[in-house]
PDB file of N, CA and C in Angstrom:
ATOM      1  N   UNK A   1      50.673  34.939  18.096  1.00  0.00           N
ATOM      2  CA  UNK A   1      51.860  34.187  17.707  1.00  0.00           C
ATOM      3  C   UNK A   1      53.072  35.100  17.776  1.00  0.00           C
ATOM      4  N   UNK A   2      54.172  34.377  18.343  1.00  0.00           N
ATOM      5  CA  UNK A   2      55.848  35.298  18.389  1.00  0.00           C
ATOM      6  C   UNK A   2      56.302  35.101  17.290  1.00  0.00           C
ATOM      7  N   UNK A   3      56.962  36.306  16.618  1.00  0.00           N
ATOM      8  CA  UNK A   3      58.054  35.777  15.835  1.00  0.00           C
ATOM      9  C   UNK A   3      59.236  35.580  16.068  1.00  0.00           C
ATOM     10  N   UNK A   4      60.054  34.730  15.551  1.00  0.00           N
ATOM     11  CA  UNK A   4      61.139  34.349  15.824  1.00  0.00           C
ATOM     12  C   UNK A   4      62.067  35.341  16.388  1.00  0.00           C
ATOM     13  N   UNK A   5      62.442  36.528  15.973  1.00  0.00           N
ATOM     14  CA  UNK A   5      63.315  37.701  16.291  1.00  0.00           C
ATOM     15  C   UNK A   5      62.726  38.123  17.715  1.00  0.00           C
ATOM     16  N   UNK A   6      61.534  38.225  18.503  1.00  0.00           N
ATOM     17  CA  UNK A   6      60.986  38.176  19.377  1.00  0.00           C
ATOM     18  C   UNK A   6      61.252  37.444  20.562  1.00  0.00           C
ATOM     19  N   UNK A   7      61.509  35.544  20.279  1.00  0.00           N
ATOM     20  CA  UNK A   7      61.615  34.553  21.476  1.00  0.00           C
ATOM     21  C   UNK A   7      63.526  34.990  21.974  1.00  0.00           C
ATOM     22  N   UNK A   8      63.275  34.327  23.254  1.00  0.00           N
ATOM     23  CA  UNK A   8      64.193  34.879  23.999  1.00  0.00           C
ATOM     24  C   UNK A   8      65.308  33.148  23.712  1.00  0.00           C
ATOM     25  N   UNK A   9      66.544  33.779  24.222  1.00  0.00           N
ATOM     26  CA  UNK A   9      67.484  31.835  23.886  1.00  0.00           C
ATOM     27  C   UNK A   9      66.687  30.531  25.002  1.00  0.00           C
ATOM     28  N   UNK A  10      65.799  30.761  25.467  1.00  0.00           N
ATOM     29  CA  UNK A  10      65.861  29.541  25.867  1.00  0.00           C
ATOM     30  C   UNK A  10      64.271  29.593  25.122  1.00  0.00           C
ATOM     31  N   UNK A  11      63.898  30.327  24.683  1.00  0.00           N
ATOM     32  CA  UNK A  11      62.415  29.557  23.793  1.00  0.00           C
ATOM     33  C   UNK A  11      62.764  29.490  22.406  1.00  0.00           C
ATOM     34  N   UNK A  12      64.147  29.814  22.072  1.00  0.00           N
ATOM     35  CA  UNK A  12      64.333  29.586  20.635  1.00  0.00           C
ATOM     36  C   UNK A  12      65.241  27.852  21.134  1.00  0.00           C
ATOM     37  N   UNK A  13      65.971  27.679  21.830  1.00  0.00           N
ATOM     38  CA  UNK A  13      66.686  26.608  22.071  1.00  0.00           C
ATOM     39  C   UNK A  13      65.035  25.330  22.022  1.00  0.00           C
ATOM     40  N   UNK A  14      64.690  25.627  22.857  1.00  0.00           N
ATOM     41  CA  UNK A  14      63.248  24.609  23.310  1.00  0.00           C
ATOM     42  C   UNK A  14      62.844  24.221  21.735  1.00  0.00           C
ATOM     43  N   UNK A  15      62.355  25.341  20.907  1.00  0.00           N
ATOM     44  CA  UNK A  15      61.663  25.250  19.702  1.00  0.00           C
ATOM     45  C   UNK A  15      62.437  24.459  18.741  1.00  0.00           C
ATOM     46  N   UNK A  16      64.557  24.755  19.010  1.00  0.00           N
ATOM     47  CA  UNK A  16      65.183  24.294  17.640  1.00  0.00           C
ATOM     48  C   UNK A  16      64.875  22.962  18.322  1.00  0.00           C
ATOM     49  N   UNK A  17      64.992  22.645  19.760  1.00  0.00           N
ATOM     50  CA  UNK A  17      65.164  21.404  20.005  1.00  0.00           C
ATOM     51  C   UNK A  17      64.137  20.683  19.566  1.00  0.00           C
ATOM     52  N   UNK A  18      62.822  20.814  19.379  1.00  0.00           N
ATOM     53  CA  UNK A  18      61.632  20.019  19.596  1.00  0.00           C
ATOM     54  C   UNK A  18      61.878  19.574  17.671  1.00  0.00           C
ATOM     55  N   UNK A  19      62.186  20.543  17.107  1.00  0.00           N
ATOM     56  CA  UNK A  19      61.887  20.923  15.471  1.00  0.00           C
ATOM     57  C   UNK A  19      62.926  19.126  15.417  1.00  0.00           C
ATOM     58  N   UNK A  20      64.486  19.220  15.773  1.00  0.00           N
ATOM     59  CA  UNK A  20      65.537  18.437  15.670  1.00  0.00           C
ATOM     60  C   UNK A  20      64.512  16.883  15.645  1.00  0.00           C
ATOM     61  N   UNK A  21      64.187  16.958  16.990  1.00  0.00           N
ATOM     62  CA  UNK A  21      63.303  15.278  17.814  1.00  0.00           C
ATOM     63  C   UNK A  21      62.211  15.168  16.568  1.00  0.00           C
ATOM     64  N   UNK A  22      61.458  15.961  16.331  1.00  0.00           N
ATOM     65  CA  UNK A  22      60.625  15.532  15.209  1.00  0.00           C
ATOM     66  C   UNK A  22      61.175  15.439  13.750  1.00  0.00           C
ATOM     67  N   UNK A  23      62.286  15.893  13.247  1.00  0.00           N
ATOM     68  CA  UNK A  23      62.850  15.750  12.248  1.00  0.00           C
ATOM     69  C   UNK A  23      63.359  14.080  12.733  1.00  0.00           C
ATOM     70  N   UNK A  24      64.360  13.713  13.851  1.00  0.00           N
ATOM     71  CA  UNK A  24      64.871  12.427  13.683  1.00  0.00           C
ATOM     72  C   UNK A  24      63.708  11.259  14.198  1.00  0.00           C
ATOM     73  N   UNK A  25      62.786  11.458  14.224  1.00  0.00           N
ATOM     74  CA  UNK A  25      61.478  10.451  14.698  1.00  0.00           C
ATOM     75  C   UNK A  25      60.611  10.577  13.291  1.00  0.00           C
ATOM     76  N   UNK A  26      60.885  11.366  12.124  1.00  0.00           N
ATOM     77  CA  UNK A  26      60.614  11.131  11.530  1.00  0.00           C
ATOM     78  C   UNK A  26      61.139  10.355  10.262  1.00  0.00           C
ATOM     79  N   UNK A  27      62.419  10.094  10.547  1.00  0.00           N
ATOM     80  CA  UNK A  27      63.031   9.574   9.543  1.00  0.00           C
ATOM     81  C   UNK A  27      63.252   8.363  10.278  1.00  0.00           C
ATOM     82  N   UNK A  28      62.888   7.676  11.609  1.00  0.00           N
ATOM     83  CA  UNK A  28      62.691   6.453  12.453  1.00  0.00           C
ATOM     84  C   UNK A  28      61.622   6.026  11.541  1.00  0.00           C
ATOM     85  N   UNK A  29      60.402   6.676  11.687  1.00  0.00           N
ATOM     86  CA  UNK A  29      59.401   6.235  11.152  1.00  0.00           C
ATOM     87  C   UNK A  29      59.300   5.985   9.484  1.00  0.00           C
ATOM     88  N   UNK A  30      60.113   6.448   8.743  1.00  0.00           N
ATOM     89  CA  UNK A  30      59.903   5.876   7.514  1.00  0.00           C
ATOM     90  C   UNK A  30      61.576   4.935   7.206  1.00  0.00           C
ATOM     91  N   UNK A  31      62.375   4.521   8.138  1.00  0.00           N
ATOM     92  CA  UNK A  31      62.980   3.560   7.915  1.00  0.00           C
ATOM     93  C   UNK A  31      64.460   4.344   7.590  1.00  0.00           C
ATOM     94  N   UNK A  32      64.197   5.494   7.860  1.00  0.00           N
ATOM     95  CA  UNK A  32      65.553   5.823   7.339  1.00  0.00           C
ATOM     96  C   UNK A  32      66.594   6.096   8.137  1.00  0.00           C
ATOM     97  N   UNK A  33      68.139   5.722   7.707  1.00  0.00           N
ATOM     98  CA  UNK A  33      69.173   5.443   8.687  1.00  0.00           C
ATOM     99  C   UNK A  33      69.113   6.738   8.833  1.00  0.00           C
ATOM    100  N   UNK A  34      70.000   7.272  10.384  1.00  0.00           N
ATOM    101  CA  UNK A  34      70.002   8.416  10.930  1.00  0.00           C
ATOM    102  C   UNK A  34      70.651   8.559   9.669  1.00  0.00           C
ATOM    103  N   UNK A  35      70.009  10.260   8.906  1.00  0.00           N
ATOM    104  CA  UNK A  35      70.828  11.353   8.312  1.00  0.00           C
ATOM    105  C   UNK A  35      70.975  12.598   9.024  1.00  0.00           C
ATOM    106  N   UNK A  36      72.566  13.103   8.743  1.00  0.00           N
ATOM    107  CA  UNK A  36      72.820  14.563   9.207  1.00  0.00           C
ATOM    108  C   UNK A  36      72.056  15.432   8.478  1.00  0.00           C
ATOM    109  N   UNK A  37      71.374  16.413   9.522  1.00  0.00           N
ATOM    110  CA  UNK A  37      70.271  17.623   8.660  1.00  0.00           C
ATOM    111  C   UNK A  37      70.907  18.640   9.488  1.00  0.00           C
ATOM    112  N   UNK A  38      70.186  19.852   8.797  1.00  0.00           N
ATOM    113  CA  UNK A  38      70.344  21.433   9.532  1.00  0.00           C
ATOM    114  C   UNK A  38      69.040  21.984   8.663  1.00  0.00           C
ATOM    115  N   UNK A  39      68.014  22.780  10.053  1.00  0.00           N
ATOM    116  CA  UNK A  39      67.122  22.896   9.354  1.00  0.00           C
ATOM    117  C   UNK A  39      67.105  24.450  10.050  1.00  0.00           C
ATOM    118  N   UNK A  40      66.475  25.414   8.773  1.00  0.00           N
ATOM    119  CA  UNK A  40      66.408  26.771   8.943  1.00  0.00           C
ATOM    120  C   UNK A  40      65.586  27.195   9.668  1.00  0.00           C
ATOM    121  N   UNK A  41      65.076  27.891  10.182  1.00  0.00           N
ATOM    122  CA  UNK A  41      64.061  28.532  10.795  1.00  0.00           C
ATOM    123  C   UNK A  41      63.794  30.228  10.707  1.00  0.00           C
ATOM    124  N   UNK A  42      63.154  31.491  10.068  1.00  0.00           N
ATOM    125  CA  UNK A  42      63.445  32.334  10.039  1.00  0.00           C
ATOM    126  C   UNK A  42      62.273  32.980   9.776  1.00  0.00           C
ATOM    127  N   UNK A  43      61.373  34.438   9.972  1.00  0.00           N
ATOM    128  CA  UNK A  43      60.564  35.379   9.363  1.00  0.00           C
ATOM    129  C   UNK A  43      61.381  36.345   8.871  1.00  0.00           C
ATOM    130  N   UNK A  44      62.777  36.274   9.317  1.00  0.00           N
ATOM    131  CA  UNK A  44      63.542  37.554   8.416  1.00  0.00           C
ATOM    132  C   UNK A  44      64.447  37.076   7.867  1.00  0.00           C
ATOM    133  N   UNK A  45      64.672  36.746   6.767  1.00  0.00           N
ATOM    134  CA  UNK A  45      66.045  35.761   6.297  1.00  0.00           C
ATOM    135  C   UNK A  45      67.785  36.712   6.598  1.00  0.00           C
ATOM    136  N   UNK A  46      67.196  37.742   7.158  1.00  0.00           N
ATOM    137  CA  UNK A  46      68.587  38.176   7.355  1.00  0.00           C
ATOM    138  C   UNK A  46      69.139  37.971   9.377  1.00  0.00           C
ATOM    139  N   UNK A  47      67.694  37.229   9.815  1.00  0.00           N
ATOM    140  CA  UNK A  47      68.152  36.650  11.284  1.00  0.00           C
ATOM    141  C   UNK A  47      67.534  35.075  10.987  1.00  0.00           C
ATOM    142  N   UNK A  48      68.134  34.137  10.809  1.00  0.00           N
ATOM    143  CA  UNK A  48      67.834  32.994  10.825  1.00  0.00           C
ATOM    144  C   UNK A  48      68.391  31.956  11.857  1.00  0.00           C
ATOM    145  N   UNK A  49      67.934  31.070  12.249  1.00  0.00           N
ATOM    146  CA  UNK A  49      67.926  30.609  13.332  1.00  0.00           C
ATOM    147  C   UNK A  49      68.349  28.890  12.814  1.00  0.00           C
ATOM    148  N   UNK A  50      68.636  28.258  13.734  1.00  0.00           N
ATOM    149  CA  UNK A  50      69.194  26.358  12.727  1.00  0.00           C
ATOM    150  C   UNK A  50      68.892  25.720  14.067  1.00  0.00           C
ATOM    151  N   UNK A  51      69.283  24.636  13.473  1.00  0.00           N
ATOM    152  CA  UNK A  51      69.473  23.740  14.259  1.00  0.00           C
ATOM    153  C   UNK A  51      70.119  22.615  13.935  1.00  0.00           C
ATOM    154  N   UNK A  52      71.188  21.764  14.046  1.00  0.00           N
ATOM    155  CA  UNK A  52      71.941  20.763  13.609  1.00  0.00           C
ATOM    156  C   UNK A  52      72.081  19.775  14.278  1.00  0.00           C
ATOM    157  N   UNK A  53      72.319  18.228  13.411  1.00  0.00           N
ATOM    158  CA  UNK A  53      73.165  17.022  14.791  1.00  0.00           C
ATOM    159  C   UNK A  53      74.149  16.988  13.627  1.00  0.00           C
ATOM    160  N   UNK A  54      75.080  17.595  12.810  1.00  0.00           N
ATOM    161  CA  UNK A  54      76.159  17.863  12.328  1.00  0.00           C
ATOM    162  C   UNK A  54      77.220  19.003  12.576  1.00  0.00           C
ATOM    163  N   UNK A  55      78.638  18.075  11.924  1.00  0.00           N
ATOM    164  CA  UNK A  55      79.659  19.102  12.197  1.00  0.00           C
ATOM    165  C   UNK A  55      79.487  20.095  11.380  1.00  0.00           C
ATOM    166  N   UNK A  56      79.918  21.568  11.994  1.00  0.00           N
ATOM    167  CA  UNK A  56      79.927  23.142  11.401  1.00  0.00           C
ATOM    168  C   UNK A  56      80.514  23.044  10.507  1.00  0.00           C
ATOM    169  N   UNK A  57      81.798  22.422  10.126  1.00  0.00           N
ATOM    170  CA  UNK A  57      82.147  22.367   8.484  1.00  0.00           C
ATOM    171  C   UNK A  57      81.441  21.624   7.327  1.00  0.00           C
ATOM    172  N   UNK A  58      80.944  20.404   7.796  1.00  0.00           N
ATOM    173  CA  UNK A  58      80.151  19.974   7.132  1.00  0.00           C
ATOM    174  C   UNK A  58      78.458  20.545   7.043  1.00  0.00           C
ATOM    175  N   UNK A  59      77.980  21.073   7.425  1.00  0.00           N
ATOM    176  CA  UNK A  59      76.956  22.054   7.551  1.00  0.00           C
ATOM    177  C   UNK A  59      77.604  23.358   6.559  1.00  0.00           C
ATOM    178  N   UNK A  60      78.713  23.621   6.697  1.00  0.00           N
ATOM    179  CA  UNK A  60      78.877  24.477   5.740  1.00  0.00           C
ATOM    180  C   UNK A  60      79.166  24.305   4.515  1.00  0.00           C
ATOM    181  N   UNK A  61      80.198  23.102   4.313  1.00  0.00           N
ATOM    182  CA  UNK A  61      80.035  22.877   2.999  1.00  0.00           C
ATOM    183  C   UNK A  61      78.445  22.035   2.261  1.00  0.00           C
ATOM    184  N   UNK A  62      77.756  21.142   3.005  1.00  0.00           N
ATOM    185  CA  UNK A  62      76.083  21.192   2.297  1.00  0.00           C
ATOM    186  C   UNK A  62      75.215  22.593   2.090  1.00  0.00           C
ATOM    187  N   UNK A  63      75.564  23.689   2.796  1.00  0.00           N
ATOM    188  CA  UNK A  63      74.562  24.982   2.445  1.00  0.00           C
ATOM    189  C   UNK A  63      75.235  25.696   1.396  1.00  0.00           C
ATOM    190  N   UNK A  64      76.963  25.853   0.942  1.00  0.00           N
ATOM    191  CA  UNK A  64      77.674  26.000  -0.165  1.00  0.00           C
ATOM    192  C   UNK A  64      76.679  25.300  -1.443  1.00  0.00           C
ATOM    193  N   UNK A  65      76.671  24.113  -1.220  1.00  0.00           N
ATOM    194  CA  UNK A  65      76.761  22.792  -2.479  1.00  0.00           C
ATOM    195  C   UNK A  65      75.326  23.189  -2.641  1.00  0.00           C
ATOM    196  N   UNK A  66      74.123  23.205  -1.516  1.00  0.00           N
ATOM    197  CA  UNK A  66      72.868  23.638  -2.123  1.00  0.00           C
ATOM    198  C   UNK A  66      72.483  25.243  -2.839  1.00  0.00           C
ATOM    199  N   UNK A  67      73.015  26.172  -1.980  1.00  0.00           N
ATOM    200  CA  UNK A  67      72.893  27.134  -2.685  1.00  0.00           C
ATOM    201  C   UNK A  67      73.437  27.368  -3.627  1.00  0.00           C
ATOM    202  N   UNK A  68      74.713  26.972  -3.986  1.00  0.00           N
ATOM    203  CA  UNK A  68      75.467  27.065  -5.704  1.00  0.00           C
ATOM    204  C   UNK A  68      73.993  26.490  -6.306  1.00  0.00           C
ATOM    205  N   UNK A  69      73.520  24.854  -6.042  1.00  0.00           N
ATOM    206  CA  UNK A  69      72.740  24.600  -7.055  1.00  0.00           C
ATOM    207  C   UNK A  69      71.230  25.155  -7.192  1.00  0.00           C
ATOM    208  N   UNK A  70      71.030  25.756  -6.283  1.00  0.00           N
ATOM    209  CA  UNK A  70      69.460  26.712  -5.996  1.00  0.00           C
ATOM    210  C   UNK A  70      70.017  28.178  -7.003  1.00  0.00           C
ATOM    211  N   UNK A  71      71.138  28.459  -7.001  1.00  0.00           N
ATOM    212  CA  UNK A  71      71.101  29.574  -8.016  1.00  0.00           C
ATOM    213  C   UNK A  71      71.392  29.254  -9.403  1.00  0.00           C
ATOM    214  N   UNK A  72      71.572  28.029  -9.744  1.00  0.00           N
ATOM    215  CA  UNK A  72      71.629  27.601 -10.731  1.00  0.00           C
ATOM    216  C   UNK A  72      70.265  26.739 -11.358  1.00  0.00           C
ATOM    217  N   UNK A  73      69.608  27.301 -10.192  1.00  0.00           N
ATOM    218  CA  UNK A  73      68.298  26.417 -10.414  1.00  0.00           C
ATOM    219  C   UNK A  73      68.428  25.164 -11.121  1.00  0.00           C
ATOM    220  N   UNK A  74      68.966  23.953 -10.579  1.00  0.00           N
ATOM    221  CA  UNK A  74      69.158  22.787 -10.765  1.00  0.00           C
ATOM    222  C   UNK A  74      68.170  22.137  -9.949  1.00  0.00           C
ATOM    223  N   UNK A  75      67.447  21.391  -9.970  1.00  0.00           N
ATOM    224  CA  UNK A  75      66.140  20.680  -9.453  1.00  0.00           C
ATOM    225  C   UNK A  75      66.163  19.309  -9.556  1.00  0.00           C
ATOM    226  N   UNK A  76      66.644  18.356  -8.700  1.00  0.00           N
ATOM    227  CA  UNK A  76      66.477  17.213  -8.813  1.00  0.00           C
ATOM    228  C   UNK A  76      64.977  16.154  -8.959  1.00  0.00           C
ATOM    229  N   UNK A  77      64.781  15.914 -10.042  1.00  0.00           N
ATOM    230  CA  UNK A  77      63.115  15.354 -10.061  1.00  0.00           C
ATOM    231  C   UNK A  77      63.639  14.529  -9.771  1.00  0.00           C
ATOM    232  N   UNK A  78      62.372  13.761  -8.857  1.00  0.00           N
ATOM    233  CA  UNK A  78      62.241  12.238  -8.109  1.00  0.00           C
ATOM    234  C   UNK A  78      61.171  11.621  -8.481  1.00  0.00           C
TER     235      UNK A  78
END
């Protein structure tokens, strides 16, 4: 197995892409209207890798708004 810091841009592009298609085929499948995501990908959290179908400001202000509340350890039970 590669790690991430390892794949070259077009096998990290291939991988964010495939990660994206199964994130939005999965929210087809349980009924849910398209939502904007950005999802991490990383073995070294100081090279992390994304992938988005949102705008860069808005991607930045949701990783603001979650990490304020992840250090505040705020936990939404469902």
């Amino acid at each position: 197995m590669k790690k991430l810091e390892f794949m070259n841009e077009v096998e990290l592009r291939s991988l964010c892409n495939r990660v994206a298609a199964k994130v939005e085929e999965a929210c087809m499948i349980e009924g849910v209207e398209r939502p904007l995501f950005t999802v991490l990908l990383w073995n070294d959290p100081r090279v992390a890798q994304y992938v988005s179908n949102a705008q860069r400001p808005d991607v930045v202000q949701a990783l603001r708004e979650t990490v304020e509340r992840f250090e505040r350890q705020e936990d939404v039970t469902r």
